[in-house]
PDB file of N, CA and C in Angstrom:
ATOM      1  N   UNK A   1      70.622 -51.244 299.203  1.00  0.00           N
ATOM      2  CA  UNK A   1      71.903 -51.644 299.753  1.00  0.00           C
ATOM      3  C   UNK A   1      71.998 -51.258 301.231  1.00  0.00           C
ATOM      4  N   UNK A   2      71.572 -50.329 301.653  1.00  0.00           N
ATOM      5  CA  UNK A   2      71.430 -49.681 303.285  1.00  0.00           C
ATOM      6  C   UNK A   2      70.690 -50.684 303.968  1.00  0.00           C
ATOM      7  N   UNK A   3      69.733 -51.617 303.739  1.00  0.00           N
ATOM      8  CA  UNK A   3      69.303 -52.440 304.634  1.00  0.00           C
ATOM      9  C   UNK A   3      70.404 -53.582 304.158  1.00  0.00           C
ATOM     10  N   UNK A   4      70.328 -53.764 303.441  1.00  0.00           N
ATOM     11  CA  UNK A   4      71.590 -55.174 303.362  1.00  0.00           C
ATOM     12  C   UNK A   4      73.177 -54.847 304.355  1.00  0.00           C
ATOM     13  N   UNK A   5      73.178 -53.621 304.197  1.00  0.00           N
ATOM     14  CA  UNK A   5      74.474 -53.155 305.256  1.00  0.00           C
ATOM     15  C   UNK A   5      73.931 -53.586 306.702  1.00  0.00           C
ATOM     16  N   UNK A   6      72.680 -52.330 306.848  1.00  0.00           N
ATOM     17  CA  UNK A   6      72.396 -52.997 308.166  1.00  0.00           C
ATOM     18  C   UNK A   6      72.557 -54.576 308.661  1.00  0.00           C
ATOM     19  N   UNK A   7      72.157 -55.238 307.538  1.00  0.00           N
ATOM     20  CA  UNK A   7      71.582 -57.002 308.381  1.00  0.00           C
ATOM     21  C   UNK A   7      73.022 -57.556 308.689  1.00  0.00           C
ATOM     22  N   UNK A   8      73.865 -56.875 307.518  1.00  0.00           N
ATOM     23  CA  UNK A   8      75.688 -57.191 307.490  1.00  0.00           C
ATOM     24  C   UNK A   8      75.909 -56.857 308.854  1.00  0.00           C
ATOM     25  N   UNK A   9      76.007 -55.618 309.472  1.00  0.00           N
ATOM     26  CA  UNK A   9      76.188 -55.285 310.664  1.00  0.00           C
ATOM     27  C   UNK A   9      75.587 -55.951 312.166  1.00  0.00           C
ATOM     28  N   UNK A  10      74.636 -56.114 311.660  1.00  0.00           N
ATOM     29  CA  UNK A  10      73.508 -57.315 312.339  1.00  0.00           C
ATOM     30  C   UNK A  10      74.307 -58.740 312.529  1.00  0.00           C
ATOM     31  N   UNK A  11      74.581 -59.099 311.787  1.00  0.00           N
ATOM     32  CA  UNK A  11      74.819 -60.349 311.705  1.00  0.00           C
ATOM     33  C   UNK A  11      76.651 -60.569 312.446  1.00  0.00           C
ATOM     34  N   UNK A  12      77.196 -59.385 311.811  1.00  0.00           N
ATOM     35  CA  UNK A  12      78.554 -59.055 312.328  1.00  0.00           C
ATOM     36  C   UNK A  12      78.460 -58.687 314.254  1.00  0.00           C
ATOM     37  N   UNK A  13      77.608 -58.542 314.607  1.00  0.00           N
ATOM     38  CA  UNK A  13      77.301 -58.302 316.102  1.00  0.00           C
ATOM     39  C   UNK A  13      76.796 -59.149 316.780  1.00  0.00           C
ATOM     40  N   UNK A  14      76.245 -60.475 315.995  1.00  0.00           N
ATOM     41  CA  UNK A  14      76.146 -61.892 316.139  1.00  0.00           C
ATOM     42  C   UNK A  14      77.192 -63.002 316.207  1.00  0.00           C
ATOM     43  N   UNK A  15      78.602 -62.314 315.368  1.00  0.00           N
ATOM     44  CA  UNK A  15      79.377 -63.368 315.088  1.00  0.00           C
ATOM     45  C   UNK A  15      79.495 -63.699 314.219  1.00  0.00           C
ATOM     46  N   UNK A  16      78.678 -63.583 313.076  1.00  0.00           N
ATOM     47  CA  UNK A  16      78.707 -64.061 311.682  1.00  0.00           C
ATOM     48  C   UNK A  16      78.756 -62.787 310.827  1.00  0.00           C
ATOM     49  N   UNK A  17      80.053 -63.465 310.027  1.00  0.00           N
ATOM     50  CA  UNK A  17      80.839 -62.110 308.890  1.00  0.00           C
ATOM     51  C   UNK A  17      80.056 -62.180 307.667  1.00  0.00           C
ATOM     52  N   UNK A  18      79.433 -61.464 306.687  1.00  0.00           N
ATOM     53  CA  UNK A  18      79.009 -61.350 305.455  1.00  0.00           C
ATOM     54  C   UNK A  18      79.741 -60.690 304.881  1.00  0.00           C
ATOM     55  N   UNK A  19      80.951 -60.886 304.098  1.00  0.00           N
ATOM     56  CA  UNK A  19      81.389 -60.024 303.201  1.00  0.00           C
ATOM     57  C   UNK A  19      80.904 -59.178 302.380  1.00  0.00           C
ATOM     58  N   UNK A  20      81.515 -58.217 302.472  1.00  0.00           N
ATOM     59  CA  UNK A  20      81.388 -56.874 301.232  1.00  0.00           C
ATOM     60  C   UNK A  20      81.193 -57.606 299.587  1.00  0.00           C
ATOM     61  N   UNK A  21      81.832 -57.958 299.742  1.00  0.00           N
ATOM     62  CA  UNK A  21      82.002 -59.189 298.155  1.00  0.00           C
ATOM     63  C   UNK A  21      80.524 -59.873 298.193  1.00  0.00           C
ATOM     64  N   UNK A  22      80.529 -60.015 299.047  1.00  0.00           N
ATOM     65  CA  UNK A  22      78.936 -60.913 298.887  1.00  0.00           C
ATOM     66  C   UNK A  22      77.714 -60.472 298.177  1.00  0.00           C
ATOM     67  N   UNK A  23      77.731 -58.807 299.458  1.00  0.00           N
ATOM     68  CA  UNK A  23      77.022 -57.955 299.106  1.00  0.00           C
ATOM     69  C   UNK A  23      76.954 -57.414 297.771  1.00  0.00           C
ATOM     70  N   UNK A  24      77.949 -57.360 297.314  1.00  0.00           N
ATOM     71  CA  UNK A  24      78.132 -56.772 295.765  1.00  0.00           C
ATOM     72  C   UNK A  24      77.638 -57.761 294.693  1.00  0.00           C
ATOM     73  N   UNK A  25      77.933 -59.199 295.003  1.00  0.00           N
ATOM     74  CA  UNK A  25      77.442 -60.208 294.210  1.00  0.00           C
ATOM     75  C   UNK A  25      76.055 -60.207 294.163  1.00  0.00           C
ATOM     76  N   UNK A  26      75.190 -60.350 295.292  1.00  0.00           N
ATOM     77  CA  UNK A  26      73.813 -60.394 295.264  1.00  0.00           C
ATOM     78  C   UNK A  26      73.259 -59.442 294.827  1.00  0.00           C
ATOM     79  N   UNK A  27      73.563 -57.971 294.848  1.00  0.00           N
ATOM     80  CA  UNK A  27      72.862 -56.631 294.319  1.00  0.00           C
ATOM     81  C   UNK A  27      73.170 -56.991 292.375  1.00  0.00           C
ATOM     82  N   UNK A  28      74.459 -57.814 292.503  1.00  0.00           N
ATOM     83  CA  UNK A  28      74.455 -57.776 290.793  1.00  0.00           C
ATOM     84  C   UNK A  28      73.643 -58.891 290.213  1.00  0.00           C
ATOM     85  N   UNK A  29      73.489 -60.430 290.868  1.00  0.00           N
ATOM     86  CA  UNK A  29      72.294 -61.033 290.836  1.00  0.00           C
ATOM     87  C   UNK A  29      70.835 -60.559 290.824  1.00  0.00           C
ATOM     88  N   UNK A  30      70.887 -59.598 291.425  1.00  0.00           N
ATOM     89  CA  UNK A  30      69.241 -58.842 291.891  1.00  0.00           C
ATOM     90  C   UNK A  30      68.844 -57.590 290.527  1.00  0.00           C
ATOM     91  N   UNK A  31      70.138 -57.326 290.313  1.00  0.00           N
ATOM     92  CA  UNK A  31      69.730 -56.543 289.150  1.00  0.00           C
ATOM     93  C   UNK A  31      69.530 -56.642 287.791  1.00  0.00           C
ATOM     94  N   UNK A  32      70.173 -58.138 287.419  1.00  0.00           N
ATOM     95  CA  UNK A  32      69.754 -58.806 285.971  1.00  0.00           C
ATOM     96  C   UNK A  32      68.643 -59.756 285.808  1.00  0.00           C
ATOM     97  N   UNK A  33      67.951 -59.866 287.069  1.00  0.00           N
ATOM     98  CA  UNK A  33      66.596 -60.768 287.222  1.00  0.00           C
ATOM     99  C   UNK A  33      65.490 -59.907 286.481  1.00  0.00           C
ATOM    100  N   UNK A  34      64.569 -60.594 286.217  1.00  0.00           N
ATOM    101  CA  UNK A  34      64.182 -60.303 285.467  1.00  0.00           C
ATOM    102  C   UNK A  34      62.567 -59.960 286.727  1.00  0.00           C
ATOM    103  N   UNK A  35      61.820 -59.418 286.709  1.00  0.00           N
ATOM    104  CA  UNK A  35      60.988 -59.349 287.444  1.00  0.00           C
ATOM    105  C   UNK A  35      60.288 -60.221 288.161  1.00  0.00           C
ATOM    106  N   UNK A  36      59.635 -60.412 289.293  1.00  0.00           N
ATOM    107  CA  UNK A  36      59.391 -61.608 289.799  1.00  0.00           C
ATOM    108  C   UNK A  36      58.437 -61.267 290.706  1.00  0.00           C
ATOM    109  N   UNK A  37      57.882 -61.870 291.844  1.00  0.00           N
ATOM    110  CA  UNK A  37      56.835 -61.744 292.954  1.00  0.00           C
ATOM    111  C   UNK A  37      57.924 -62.763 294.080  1.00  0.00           C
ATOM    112  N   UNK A  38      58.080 -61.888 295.194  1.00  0.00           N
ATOM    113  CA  UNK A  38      58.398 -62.615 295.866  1.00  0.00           C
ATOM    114  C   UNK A  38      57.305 -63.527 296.790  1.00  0.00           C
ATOM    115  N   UNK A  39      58.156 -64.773 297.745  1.00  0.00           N
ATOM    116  CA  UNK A  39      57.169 -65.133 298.574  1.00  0.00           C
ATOM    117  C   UNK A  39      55.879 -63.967 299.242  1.00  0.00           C
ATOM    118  N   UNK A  40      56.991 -63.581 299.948  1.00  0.00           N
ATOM    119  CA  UNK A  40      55.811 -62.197 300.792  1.00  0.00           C
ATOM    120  C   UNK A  40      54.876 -62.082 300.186  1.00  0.00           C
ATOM    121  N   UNK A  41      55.213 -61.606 298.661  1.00  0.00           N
ATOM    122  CA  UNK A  41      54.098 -61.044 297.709  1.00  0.00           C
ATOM    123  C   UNK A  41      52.811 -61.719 297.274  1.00  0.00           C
ATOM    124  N   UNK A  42      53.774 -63.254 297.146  1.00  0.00           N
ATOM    125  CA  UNK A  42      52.318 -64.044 296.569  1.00  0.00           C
ATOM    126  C   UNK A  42      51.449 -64.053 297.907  1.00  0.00           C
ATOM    127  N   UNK A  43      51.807 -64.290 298.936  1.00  0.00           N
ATOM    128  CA  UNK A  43      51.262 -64.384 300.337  1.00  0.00           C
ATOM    129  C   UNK A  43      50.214 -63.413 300.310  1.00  0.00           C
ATOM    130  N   UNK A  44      51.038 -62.090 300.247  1.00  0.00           N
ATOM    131  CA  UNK A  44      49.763 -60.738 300.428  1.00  0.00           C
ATOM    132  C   UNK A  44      48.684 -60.730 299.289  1.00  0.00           C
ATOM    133  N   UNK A  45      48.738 -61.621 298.158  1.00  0.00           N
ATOM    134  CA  UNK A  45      47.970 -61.699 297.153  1.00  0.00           C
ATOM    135  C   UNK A  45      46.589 -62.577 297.638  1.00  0.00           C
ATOM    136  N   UNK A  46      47.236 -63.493 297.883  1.00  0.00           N
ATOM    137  CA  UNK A  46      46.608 -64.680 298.291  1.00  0.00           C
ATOM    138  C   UNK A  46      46.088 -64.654 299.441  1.00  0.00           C
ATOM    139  N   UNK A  47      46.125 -63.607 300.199  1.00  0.00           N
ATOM    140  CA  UNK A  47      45.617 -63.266 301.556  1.00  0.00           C
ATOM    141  C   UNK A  47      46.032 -64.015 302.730  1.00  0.00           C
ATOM    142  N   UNK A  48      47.474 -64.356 302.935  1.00  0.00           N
ATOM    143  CA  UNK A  48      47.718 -65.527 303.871  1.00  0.00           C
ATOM    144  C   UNK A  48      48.793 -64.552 304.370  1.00  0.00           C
ATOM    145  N   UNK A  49      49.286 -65.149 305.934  1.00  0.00           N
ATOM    146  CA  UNK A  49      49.967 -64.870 306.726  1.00  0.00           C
ATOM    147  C   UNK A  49      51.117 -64.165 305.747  1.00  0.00           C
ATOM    148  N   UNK A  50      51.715 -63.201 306.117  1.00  0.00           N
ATOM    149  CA  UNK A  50      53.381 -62.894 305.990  1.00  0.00           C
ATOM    150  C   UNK A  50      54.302 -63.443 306.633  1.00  0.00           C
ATOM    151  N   UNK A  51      55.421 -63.983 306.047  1.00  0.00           N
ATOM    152  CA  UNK A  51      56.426 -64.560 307.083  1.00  0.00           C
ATOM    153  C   UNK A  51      57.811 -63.348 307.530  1.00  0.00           C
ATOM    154  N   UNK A  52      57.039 -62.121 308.246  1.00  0.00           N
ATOM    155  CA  UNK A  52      57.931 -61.039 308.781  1.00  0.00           C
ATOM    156  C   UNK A  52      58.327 -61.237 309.652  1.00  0.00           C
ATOM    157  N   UNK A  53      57.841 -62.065 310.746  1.00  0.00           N
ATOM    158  CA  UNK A  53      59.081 -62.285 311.534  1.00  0.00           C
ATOM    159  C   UNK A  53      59.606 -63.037 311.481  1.00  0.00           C
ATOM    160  N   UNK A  54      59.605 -63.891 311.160  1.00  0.00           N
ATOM    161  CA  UNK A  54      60.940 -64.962 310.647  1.00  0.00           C
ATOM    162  C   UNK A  54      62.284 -64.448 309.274  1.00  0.00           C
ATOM    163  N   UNK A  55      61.729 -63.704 308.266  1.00  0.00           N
ATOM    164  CA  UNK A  55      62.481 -62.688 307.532  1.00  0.00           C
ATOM    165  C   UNK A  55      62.851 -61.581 308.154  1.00  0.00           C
ATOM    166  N   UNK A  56      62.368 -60.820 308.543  1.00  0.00           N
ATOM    167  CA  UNK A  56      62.745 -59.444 308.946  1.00  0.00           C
ATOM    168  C   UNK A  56      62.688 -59.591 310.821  1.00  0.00           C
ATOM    169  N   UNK A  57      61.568 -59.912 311.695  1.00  0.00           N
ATOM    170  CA  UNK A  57      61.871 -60.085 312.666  1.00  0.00           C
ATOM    171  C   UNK A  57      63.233 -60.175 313.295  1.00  0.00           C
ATOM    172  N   UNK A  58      63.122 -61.722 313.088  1.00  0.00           N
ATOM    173  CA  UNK A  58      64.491 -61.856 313.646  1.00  0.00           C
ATOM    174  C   UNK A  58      65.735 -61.640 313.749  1.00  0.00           C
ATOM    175  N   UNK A  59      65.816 -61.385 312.719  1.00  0.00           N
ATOM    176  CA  UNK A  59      67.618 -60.233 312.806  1.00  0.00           C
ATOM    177  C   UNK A  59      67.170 -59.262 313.136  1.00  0.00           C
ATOM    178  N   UNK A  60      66.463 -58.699 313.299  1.00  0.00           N
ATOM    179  CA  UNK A  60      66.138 -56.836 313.578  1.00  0.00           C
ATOM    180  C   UNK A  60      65.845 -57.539 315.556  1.00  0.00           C
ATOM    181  N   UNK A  61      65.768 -58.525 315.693  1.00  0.00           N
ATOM    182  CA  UNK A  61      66.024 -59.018 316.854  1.00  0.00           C
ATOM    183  C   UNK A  61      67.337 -59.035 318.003  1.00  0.00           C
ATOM    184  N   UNK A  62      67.844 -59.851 316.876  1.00  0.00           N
ATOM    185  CA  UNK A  62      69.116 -60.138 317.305  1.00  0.00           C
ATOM    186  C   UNK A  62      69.977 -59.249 317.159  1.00  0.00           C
ATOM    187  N   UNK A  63      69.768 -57.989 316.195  1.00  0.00           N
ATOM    188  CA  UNK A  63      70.813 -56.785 316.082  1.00  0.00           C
ATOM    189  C   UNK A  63      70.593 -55.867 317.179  1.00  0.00           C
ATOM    190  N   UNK A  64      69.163 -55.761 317.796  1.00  0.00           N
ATOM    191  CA  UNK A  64      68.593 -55.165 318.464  1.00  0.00           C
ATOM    192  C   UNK A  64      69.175 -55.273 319.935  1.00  0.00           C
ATOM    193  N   UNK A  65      69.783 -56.584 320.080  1.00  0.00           N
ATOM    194  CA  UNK A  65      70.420 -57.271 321.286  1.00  0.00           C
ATOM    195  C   UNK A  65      71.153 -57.086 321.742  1.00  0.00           C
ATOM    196  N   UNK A  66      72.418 -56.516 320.486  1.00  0.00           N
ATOM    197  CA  UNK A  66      73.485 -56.299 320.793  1.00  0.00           C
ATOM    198  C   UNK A  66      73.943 -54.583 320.433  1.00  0.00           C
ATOM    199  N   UNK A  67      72.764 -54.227 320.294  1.00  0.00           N
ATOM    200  CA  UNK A  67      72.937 -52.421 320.326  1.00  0.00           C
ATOM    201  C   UNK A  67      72.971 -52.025 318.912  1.00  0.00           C
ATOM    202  N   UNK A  68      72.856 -52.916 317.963  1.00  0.00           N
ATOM    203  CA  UNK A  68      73.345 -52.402 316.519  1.00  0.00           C
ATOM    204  C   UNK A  68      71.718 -51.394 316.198  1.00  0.00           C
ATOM    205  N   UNK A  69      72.262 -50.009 315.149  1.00  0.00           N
ATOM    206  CA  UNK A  69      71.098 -49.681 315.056  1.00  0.00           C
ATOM    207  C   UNK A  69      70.658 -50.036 313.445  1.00  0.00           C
ATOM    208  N   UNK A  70      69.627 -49.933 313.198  1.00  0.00           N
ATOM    209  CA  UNK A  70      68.599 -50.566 312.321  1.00  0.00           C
ATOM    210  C   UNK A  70      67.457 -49.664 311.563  1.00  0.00           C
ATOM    211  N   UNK A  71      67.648 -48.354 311.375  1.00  0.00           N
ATOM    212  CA  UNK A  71      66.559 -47.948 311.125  1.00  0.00           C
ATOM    213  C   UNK A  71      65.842 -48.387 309.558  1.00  0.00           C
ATOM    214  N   UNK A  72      66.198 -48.726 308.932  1.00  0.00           N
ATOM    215  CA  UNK A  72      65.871 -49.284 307.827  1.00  0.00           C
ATOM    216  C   UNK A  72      65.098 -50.691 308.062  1.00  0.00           C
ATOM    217  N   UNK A  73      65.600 -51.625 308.631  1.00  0.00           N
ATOM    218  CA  UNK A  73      65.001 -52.691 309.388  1.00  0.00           C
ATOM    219  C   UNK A  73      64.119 -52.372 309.901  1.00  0.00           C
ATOM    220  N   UNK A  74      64.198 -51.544 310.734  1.00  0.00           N
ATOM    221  CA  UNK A  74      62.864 -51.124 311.444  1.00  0.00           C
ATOM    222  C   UNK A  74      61.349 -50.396 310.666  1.00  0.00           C
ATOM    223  N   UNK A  75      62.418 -49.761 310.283  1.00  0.00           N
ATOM    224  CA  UNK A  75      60.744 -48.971 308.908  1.00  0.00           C
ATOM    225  C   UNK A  75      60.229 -50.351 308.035  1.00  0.00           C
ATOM    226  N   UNK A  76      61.041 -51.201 307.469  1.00  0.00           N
ATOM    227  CA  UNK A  76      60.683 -52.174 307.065  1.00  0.00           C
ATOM    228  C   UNK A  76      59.686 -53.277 307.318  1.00  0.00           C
ATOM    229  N   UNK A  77      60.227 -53.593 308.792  1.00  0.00           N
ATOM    230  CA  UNK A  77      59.401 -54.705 309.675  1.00  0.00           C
ATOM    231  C   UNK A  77      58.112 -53.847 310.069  1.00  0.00           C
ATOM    232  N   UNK A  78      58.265 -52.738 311.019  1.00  0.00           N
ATOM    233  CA  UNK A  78      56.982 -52.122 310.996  1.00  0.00           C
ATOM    234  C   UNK A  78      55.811 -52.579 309.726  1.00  0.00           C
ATOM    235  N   UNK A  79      56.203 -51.774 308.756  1.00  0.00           N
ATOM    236  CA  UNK A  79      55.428 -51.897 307.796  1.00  0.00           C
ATOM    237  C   UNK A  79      54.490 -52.367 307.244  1.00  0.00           C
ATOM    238  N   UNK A  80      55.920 -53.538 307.246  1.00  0.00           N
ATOM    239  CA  UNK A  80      55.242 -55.110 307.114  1.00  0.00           C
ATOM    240  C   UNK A  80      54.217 -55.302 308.468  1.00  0.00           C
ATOM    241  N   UNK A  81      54.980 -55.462 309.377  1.00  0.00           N
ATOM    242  CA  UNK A  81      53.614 -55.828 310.677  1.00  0.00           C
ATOM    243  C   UNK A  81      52.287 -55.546 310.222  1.00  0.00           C
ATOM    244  N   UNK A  82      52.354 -53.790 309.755  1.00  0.00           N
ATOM    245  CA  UNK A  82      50.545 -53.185 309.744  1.00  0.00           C
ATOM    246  C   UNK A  82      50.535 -53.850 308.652  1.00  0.00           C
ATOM    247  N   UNK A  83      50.585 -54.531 307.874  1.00  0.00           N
ATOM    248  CA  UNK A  83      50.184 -54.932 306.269  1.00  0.00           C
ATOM    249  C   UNK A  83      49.934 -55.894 306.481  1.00  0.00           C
ATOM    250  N   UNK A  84      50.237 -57.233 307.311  1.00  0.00           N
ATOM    251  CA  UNK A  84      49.830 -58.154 307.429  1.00  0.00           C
ATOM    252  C   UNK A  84      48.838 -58.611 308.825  1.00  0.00           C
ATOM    253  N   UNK A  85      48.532 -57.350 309.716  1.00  0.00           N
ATOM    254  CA  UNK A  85      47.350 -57.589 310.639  1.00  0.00           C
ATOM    255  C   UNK A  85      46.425 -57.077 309.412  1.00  0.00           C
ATOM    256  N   UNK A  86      46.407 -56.055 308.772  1.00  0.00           N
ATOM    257  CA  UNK A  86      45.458 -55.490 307.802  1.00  0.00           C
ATOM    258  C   UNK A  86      44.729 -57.086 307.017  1.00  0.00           C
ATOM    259  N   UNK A  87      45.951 -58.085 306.317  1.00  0.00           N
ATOM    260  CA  UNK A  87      45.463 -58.864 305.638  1.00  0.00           C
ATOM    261  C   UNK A  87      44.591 -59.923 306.689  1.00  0.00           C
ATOM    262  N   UNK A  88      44.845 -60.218 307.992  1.00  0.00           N
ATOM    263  CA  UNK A  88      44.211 -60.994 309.163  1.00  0.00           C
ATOM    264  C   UNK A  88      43.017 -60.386 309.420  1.00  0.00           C
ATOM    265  N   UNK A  89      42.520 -59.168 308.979  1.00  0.00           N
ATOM    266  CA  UNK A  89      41.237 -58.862 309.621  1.00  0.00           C
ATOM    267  C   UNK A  89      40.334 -59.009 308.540  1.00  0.00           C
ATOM    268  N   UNK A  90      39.274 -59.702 309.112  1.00  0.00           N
ATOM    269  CA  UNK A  90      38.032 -60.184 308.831  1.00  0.00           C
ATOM    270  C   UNK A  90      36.908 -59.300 308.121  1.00  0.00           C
ATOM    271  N   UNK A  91      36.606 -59.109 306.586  1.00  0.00           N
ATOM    272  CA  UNK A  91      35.817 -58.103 306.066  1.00  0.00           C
ATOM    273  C   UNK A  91      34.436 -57.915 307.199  1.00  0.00           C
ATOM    274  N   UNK A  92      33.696 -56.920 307.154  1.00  0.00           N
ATOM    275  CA  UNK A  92      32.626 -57.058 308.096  1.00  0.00           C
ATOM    276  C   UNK A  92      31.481 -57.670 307.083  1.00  0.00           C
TER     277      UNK A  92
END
């Protein structure tokens, strides 16, 4: 929920409101699913690009712009970054 606040705040420093209500809806969607692989995941399986900056990048962009802080975003995207140059490099 702390990164979903953040992107809320993110997005609220953009101009665009995400309700609290929202937030509560999707965490209760997210918690009766039943297990799954996300995109990312099949990606890192399959050894193909991550799409982190277009997911995580860019709002950790645009929050970044307007002073909002992010540390959750940030440990996140990092992460991701080293995980997906890792999957780009070439076995010897």
């Amino acid at each position: 929920m702390r990164l979903m606040k953040e992107i809320q705040a993110a997005a609220g420093a953009c101009g665009v409101t995400i309700a609290d209500g929202f937030l509560d809806y999707m965490m209760g969607l997210t918690e009766k699913m039943e297990p799954y692989h996300t995109s990312m995941h099949l990606d890192r399986l399959n050894k193909q690009p991550l799409e982190v900056e277009s997911i995580f990048g860019e709002p950790l962009l645009r929050g970044q712009k307007h002073g909002v802080d992010l540390p959750e975003l940030i440990s996140l995207y990092e992460g991701l970054r080293g995980l997906d140059r890792k999957i780009g490099e070439k076995p010897l």
